[in-house]
Protein backbone atom coordinates (compact mmCIF):
# COMPACT_ATOMS: atom_id res chain seq x y z
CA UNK A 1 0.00 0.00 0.00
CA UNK A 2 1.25 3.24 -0.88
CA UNK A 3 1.03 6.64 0.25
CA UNK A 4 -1.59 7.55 -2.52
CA UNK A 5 -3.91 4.63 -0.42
CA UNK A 6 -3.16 6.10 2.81
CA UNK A 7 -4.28 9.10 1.86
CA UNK A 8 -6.87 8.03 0.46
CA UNK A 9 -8.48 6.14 3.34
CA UNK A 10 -7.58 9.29 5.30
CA UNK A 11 -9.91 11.19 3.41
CA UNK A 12 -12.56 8.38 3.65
CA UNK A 13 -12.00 8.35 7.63
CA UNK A 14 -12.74 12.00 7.82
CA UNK A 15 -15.23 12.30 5.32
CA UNK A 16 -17.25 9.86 7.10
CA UNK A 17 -17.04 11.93 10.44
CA UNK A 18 -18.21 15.06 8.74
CA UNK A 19 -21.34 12.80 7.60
CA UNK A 20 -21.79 11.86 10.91
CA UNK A 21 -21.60 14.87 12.49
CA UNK A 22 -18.44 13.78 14.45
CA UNK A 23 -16.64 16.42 14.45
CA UNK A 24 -15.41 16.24 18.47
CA UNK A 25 -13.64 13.03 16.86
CA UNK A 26 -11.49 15.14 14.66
CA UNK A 27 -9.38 16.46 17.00
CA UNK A 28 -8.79 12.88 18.46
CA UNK A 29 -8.06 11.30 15.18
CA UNK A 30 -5.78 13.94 14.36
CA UNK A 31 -3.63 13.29 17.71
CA UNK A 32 -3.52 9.65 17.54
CA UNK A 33 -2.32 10.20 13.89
CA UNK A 34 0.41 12.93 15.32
CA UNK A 35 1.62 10.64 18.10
CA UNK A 36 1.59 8.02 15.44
CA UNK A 37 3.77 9.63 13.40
CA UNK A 38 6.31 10.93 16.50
CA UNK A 39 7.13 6.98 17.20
CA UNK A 40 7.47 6.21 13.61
CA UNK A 41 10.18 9.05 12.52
CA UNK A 42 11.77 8.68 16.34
CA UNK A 43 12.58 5.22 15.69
CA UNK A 44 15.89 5.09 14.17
CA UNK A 45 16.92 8.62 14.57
CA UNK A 46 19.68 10.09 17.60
CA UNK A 47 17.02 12.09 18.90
CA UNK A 48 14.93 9.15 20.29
CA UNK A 49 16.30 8.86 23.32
CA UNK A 50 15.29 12.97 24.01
CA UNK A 51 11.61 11.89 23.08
CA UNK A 52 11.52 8.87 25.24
CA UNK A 53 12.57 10.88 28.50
CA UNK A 54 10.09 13.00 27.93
CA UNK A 55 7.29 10.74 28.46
């Protein structure tokens, strides 16, 4: 799966809350995706260590 997919069920994932009228969820999503991302890129880098002391 590529980016282009990710994106794509993104979209889909917050198109589907603005149906819904979940829009309190966006903010949530939008963290978890954030914190998500942190981990991932913190992985393999030098500045991990920093990251991991602060929680």
């Amino acid at each position: 799966m590529g980016i282009k997919g990710r994106t794509k069920i993104l979209g889909e994932l917050f198109r589907f809350l603005w149906q819904r009228k979940l829009w309190w969820m966006m903010p949530i999503v939008i963290v978890l995706l954030l914190l998500g991302l942190l981990i991932f890129f913190t992985q393999s880098s030098a500045v991990a260590p920093f990251i991991y002391a602060l929680f």
